[in-house]
C-alpha atoms as a PDB file:
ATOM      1  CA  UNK A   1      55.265 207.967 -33.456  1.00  0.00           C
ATOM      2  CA  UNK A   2      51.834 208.175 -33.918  1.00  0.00           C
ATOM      3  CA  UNK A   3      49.413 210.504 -32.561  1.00  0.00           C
ATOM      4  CA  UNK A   4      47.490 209.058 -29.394  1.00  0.00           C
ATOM      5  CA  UNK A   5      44.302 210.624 -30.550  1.00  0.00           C
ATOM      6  CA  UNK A   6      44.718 208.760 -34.109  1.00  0.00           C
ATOM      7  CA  UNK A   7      45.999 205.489 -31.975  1.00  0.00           C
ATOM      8  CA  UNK A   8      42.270 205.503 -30.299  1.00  0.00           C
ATOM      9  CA  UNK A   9      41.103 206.025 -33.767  1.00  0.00           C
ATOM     10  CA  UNK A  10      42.652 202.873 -34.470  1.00  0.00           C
ATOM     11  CA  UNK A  11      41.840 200.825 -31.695  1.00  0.00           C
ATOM     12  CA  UNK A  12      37.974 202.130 -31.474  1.00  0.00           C
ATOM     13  CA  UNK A  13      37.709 200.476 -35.160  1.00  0.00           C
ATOM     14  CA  UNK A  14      39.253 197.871 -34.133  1.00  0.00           C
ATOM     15  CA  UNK A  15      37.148 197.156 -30.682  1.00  0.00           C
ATOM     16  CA  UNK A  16      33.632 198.076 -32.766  1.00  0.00           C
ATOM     17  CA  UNK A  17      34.181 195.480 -35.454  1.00  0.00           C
ATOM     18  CA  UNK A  18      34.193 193.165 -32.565  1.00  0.00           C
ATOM     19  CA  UNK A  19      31.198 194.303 -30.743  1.00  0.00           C
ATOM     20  CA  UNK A  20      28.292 195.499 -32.953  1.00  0.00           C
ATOM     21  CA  UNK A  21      26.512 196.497 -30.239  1.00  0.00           C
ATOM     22  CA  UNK A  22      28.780 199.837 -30.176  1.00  0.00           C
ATOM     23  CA  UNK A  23      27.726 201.580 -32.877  1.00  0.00           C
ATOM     24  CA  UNK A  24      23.893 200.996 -32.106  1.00  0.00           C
ATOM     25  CA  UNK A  25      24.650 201.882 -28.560  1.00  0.00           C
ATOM     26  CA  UNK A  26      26.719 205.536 -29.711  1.00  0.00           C
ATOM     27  CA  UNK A  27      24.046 205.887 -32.171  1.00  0.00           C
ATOM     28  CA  UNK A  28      20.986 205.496 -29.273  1.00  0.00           C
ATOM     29  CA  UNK A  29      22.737 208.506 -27.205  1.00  0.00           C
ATOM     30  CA  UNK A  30      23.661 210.457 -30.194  1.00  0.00           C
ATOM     31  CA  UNK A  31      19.963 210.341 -31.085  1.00  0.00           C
ATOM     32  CA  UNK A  32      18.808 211.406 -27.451  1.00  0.00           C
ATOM     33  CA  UNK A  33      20.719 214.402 -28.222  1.00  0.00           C
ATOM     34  CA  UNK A  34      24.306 213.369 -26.856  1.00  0.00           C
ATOM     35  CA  UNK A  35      28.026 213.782 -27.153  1.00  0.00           C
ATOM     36  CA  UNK A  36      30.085 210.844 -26.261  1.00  0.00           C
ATOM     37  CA  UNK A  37      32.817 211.454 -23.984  1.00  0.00           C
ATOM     38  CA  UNK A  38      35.553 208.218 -23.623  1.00  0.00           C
ATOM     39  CA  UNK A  39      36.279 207.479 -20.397  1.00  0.00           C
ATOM     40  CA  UNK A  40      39.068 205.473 -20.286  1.00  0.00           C
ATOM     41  CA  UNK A  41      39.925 202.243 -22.535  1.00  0.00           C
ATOM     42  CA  UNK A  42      41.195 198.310 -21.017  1.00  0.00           C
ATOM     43  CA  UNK A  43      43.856 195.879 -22.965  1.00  0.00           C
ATOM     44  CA  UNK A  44      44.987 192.674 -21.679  1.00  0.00           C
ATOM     45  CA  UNK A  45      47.853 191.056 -22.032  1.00  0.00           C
ATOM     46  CA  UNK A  46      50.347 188.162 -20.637  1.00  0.00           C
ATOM     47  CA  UNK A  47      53.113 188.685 -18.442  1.00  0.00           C
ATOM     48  CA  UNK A  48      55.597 187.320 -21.286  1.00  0.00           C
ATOM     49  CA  UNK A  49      58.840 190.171 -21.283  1.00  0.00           C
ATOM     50  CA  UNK A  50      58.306 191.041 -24.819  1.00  0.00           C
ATOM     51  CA  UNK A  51      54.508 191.878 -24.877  1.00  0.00           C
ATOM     52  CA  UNK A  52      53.589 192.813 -20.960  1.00  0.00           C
ATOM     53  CA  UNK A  53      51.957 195.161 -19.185  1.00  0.00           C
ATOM     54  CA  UNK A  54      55.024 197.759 -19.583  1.00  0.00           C
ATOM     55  CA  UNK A  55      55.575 196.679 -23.118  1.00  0.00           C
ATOM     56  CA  UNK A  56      52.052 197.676 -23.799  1.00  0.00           C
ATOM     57  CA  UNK A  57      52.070 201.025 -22.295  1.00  0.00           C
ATOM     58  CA  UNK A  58      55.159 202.279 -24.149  1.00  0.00           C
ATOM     59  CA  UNK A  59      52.916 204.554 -26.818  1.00  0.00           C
ATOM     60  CA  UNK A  60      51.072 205.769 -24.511  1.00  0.00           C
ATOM     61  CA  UNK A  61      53.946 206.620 -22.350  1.00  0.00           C
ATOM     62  CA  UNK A  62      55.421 208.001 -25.412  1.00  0.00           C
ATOM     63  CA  UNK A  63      52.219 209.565 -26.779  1.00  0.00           C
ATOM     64  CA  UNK A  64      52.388 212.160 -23.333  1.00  0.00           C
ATOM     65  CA  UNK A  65      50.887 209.492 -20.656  1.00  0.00           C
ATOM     66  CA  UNK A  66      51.862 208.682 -16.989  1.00  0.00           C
ATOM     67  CA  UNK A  67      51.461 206.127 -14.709  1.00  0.00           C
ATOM     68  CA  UNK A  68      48.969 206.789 -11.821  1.00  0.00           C
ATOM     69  CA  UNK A  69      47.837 203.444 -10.592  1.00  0.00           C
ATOM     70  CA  UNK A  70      48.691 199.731  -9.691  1.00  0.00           C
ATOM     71  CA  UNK A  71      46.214 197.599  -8.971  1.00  0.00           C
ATOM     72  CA  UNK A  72      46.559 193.784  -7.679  1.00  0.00           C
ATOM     73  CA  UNK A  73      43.614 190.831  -8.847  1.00  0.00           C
ATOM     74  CA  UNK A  74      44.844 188.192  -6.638  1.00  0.00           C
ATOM     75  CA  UNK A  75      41.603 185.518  -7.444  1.00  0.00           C
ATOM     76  CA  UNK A  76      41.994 186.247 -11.023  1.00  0.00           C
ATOM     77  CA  UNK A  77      45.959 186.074 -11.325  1.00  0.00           C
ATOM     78  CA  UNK A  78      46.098 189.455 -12.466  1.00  0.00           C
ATOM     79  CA  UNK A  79      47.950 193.535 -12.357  1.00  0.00           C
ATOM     80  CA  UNK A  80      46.846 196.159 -13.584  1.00  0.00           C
ATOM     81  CA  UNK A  81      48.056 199.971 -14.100  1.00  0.00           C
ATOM     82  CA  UNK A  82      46.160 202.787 -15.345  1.00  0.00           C
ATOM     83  CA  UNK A  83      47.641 205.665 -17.296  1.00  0.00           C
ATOM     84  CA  UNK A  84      46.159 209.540 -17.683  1.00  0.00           C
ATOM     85  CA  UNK A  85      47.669 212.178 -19.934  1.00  0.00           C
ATOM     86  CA  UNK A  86      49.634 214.461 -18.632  1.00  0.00           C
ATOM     87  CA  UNK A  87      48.660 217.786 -20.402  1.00  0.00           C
ATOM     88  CA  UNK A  88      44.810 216.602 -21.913  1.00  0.00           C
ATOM     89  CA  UNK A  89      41.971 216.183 -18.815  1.00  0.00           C
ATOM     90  CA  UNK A  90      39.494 214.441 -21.436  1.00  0.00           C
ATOM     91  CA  UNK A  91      41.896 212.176 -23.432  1.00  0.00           C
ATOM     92  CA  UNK A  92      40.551 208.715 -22.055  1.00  0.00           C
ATOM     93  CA  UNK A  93      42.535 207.054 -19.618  1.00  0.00           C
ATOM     94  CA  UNK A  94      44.200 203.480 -19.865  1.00  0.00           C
ATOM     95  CA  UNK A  95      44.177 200.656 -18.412  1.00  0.00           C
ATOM     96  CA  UNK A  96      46.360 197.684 -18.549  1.00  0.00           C
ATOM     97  CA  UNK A  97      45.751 194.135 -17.201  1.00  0.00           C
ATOM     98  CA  UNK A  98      48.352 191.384 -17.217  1.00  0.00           C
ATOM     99  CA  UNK A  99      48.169 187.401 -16.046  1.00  0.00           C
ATOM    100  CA  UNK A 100      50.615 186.377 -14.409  1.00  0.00           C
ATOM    101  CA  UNK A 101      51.618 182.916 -15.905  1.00  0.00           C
ATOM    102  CA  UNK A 102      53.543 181.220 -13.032  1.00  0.00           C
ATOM    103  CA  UNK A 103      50.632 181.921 -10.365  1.00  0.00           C
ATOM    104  CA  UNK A 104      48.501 179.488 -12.789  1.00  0.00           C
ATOM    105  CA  UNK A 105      48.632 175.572 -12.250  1.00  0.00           C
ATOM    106  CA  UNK A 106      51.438 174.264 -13.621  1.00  0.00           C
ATOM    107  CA  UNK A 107      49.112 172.097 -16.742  1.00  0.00           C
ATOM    108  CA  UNK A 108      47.575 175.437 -17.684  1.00  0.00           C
ATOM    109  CA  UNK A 109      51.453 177.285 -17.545  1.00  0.00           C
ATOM    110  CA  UNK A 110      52.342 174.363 -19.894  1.00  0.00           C
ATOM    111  CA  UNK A 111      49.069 174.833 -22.486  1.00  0.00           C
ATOM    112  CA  UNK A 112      50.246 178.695 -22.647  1.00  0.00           C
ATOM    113  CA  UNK A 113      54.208 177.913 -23.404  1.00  0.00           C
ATOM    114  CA  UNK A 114      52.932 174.817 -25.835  1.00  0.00           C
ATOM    115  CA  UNK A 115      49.721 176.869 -27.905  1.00  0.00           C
ATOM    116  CA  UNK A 116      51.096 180.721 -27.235  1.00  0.00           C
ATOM    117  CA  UNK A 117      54.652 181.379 -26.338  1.00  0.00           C
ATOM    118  CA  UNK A 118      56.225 178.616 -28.476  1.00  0.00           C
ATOM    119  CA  UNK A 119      54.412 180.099 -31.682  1.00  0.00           C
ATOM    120  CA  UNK A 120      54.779 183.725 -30.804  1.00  0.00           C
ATOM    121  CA  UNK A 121      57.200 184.652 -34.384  1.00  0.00           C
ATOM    122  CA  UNK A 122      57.165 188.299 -34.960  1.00  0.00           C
ATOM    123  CA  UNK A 123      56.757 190.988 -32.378  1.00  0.00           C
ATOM    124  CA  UNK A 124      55.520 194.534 -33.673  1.00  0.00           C
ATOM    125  CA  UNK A 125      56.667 197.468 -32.407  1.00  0.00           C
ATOM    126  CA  UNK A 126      55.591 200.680 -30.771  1.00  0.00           C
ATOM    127  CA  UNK A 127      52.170 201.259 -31.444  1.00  0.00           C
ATOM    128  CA  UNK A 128      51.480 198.381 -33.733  1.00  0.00           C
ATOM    129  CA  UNK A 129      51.323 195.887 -30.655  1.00  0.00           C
ATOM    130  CA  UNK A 130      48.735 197.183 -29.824  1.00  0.00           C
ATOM    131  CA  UNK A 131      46.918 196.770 -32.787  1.00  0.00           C
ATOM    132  CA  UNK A 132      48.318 193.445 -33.330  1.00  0.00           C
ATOM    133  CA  UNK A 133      45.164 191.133 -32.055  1.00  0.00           C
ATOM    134  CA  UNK A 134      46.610 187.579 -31.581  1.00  0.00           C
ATOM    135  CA  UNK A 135      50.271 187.329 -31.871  1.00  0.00           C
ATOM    136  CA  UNK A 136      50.052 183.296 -31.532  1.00  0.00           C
ATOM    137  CA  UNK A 137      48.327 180.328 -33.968  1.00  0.00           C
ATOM    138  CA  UNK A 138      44.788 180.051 -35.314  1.00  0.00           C
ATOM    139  CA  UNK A 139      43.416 178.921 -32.106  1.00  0.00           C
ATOM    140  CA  UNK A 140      42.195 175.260 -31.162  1.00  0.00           C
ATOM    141  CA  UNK A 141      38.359 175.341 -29.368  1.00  0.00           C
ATOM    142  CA  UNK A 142      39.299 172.232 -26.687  1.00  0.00           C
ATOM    143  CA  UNK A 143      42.145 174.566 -25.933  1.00  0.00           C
ATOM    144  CA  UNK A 144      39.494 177.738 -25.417  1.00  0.00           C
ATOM    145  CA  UNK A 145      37.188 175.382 -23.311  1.00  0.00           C
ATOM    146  CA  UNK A 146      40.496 174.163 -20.888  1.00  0.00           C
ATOM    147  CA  UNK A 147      41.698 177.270 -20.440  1.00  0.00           C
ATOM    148  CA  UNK A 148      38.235 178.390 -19.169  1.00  0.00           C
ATOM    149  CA  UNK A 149      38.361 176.064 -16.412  1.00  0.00           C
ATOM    150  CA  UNK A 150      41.062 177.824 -14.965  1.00  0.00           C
ATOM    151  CA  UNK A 151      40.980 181.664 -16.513  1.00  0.00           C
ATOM    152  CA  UNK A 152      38.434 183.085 -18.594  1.00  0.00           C
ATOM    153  CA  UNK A 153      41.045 186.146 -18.648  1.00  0.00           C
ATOM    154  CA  UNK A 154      43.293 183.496 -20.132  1.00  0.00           C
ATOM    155  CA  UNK A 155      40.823 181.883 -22.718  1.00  0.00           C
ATOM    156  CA  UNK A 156      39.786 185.290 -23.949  1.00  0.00           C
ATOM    157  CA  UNK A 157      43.143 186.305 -24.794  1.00  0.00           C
ATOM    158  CA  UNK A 158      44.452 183.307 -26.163  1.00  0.00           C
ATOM    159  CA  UNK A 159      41.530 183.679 -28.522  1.00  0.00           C
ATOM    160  CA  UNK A 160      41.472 187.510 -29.155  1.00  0.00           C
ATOM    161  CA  UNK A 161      45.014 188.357 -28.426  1.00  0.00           C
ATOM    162  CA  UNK A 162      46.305 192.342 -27.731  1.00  0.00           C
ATOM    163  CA  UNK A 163      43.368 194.609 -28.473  1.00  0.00           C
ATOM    164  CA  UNK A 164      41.127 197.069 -26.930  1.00  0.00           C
ATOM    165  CA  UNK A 165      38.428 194.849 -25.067  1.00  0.00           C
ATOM    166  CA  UNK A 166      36.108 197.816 -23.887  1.00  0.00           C
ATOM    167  CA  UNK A 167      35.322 201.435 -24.191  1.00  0.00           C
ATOM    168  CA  UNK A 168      33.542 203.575 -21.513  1.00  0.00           C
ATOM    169  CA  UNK A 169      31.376 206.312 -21.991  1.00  0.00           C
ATOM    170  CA  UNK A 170      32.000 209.162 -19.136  1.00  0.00           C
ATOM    171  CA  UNK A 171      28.426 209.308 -17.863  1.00  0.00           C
ATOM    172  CA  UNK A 172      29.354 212.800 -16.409  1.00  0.00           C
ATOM    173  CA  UNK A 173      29.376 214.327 -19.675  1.00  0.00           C
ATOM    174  CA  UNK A 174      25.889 213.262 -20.930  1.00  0.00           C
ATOM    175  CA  UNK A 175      23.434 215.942 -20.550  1.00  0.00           C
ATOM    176  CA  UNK A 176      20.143 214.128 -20.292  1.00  0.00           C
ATOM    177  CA  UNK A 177      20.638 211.053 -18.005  1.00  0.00           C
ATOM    178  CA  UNK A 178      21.080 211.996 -14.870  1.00  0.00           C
ATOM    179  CA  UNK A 179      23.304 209.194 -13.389  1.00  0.00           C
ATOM    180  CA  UNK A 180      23.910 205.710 -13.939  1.00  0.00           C
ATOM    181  CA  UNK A 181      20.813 204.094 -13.127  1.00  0.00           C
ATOM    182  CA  UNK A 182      18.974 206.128 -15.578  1.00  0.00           C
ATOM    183  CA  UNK A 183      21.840 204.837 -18.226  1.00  0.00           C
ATOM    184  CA  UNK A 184      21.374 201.281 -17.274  1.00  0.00           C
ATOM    185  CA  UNK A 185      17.323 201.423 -17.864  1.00  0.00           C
ATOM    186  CA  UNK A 186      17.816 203.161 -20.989  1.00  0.00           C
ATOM    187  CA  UNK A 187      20.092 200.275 -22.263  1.00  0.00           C
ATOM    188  CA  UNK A 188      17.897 197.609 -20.689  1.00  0.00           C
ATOM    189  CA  UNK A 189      14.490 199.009 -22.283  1.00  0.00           C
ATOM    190  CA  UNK A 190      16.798 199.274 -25.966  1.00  0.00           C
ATOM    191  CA  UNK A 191      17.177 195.344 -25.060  1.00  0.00           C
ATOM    192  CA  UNK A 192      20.550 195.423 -24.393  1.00  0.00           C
ATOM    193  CA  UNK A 193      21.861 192.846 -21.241  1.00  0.00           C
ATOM    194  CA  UNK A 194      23.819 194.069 -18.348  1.00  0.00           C
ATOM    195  CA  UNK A 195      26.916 191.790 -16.640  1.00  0.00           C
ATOM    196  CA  UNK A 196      25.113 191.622 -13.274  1.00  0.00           C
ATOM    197  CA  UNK A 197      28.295 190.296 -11.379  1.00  0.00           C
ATOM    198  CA  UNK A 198      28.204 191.655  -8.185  1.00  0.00           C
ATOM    199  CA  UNK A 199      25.134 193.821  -8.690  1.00  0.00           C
ATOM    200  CA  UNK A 200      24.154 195.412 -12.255  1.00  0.00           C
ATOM    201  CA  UNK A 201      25.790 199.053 -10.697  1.00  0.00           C
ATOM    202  CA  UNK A 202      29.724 198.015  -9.395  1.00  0.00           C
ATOM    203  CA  UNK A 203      30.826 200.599  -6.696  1.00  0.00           C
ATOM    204  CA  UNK A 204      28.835 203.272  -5.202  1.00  0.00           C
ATOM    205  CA  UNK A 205      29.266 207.451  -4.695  1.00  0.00           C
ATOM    206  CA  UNK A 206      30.989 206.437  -1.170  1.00  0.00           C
ATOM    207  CA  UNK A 207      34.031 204.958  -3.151  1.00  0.00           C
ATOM    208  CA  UNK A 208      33.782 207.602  -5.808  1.00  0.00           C
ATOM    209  CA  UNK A 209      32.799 205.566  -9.076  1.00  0.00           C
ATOM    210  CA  UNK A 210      30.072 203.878 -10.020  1.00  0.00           C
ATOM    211  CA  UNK A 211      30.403 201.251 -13.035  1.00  0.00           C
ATOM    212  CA  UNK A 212      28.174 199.568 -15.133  1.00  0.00           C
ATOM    213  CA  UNK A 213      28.703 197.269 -18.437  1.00  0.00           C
ATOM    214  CA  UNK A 214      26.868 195.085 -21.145  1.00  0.00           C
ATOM    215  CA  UNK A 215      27.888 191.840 -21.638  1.00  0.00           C
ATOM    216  CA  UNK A 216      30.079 191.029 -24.153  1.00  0.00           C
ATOM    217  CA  UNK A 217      28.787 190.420 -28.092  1.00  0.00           C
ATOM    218  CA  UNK A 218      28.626 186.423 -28.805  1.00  0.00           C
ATOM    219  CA  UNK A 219      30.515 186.406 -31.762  1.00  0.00           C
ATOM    220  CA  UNK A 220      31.407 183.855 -34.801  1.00  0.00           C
ATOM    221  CA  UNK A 221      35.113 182.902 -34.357  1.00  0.00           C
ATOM    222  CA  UNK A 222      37.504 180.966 -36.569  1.00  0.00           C
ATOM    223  CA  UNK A 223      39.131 178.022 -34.381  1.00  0.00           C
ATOM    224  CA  UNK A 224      41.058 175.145 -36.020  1.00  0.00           C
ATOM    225  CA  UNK A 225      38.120 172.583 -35.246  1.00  0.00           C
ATOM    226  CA  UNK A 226      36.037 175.082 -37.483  1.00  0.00           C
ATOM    227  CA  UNK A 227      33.601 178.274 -36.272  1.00  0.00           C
ATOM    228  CA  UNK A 228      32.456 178.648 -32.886  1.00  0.00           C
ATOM    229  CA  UNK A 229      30.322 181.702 -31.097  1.00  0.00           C
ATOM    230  CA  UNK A 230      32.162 183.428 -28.064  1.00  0.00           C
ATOM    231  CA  UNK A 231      32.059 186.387 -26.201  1.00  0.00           C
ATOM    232  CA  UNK A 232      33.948 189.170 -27.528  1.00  0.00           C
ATOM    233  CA  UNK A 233      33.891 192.773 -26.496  1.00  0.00           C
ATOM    234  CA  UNK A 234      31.976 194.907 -24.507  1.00  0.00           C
ATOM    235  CA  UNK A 235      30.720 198.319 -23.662  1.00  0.00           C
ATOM    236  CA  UNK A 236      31.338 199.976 -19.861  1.00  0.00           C
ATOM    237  CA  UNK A 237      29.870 202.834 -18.043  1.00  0.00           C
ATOM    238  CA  UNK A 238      30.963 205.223 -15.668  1.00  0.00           C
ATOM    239  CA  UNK A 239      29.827 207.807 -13.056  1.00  0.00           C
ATOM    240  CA  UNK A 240      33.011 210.212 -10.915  1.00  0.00           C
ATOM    241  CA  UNK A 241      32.210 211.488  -8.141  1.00  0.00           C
ATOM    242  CA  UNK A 242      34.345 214.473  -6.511  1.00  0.00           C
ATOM    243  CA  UNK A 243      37.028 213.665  -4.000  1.00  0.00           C
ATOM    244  CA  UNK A 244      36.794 215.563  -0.775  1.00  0.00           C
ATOM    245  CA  UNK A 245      39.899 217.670  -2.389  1.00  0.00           C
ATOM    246  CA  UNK A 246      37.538 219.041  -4.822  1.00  0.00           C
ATOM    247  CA  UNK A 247      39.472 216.837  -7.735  1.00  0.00           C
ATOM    248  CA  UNK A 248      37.241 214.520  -9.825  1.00  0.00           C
ATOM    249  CA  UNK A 249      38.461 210.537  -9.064  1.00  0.00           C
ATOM    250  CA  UNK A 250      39.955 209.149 -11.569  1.00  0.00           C
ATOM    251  CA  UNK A 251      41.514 206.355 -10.350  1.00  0.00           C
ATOM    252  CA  UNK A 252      39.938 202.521 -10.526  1.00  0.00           C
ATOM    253  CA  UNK A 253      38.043 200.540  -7.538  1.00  0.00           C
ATOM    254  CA  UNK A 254      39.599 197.109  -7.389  1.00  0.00           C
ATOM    255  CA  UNK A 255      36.985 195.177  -6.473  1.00  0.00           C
ATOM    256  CA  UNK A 256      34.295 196.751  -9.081  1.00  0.00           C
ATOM    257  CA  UNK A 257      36.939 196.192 -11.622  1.00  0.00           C
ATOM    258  CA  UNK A 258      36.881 192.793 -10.471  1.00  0.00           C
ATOM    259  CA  UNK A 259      33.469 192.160 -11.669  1.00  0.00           C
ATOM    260  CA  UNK A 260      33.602 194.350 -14.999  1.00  0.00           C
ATOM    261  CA  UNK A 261      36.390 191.847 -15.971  1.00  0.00           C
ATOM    262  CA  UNK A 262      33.652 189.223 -16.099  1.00  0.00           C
ATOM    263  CA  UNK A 263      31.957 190.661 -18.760  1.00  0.00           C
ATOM    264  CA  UNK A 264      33.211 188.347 -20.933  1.00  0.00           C
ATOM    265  CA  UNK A 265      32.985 185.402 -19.062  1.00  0.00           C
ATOM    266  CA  UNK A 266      31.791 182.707 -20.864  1.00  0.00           C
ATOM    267  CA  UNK A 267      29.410 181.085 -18.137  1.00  0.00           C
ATOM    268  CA  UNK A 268      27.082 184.714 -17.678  1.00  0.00           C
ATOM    269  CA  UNK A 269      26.603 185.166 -21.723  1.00  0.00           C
ATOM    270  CA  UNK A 270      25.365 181.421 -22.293  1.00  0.00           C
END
């Protein structure tokens, strides 16, 4: 089994080689004298029994993680659980989105048995699912570009497959921004662009997390009709605020989550 601090190793290289923008990001904080503390990371997946949401969460389950929170997307045809460690308070928590297939139109439940679960041949195991990107063949652009008329979710992993999509840096932990407005200007006068979906800043102190996010890198990706640029990954934010227990939250707002899933929609980068 591997270690779950050399499994974020893994999928951090992974995620970065997707998103440039995260090393030059890391390196601006680094520079203004910070330590970067990982909030929690975000996979998606499809509710197909062999690579769901529970299928996914079996290293981290077995790397000393428990569940502590289902979550329901009803617009976007989506669950969600997030996982914290048991025993280590600044290992980064998890969180696990899955589409639900049948709640799509039937057409678009046909394109993802035709283009995905018909050509799904190997299945890794243990922690190499989660490393394994796109399970499925080279993907076909017009099939991208359908799929977005129904779910970006959808589109974006039929393109990327099983793979960290974002990273957060813990906001609490930096010493020299004060909160996550002063984050947000620093990124935005480094000329880096901010998913604005339901307000730049997603939840408020009242609801004990505040999130913010870039939007995701336009990439060059291989499709069979030749190279196309699409959104890839991208790079959250977040502010906890203390619980009237005295506990820091650590859960996940539902609607700000909402909107941070939208940082890769295809519409806001172009």
């Amino acid at each position: 089994m591997l270690h779950y601090k050399h499994l974020f190793d893994q999928l951090y290289s992974d995620y970065s080689r997707l998103n440039p923008s995260v090393k030059k990001i890391n390196e601006l904080f680094k520079d203004s004298g910070e330590t970067i503390i990982n909030d929690h990371i975000a996979l998606r997946t499809f509710n197909i029994p062999e690579i769901n949401l529970d299928s996914i969460a079996k290293p981290f389950l077995e790397g000393g993680y428990k569940e502590k929170g289902f979550y329901c997307f009803n617009e976007k045809k989506l669950t969600a659980k997030h996982f914290e460690h048991v025993k280590d308070p600044l290992a980064p928590k998890v969180f696990i989105s899955q589409l639900i297939i049948e709640d799509l139109p039937q057409a678009y439940q046909d394109i993802i048995q035709k283009e995905i679960i018909d050509n799904i041949n190997q299945i890794p195991t243990s922690h190499k699912l989660l490393l394994a990107g796109r399970l499925w063949n080279l993907p076909k652009y017009e099939i991208y570009k359908e799929l977005l008329k129904t779910s970006e979710y959808a589109a974006w992993l039929y393109v990327f497959g099983i793979r960290a999509n974002h990273f957060t840096i813990l906001i609490n932990h930096l010493s020299h921004f004060t909160g996550i407005k002063m984050v947000n200007e620093f990124l935005k006068n480094k000329g880096f662009t901010l998913n604005t979906a339901g307000g730049e800043i997603k939840g408020s102190p009242s609801v004990y997390l505040e999130q913010s996010s870039t939007l995701a890198d336009i990439v060059k990706i291989q499709f069979v009709e030749g190279d196309f640029m699409i959104p890839a990954c991208y790079y959250e934010f977040a502010m906890r605020y203390i619980l009237p227990s005295g506990e820091l939250f650590s859960g996940f707002q539902t609607t700000s989550a909402d909107k941070i899933f939208e940082s890769t929609n295809n519409q806001i980068n172009n």
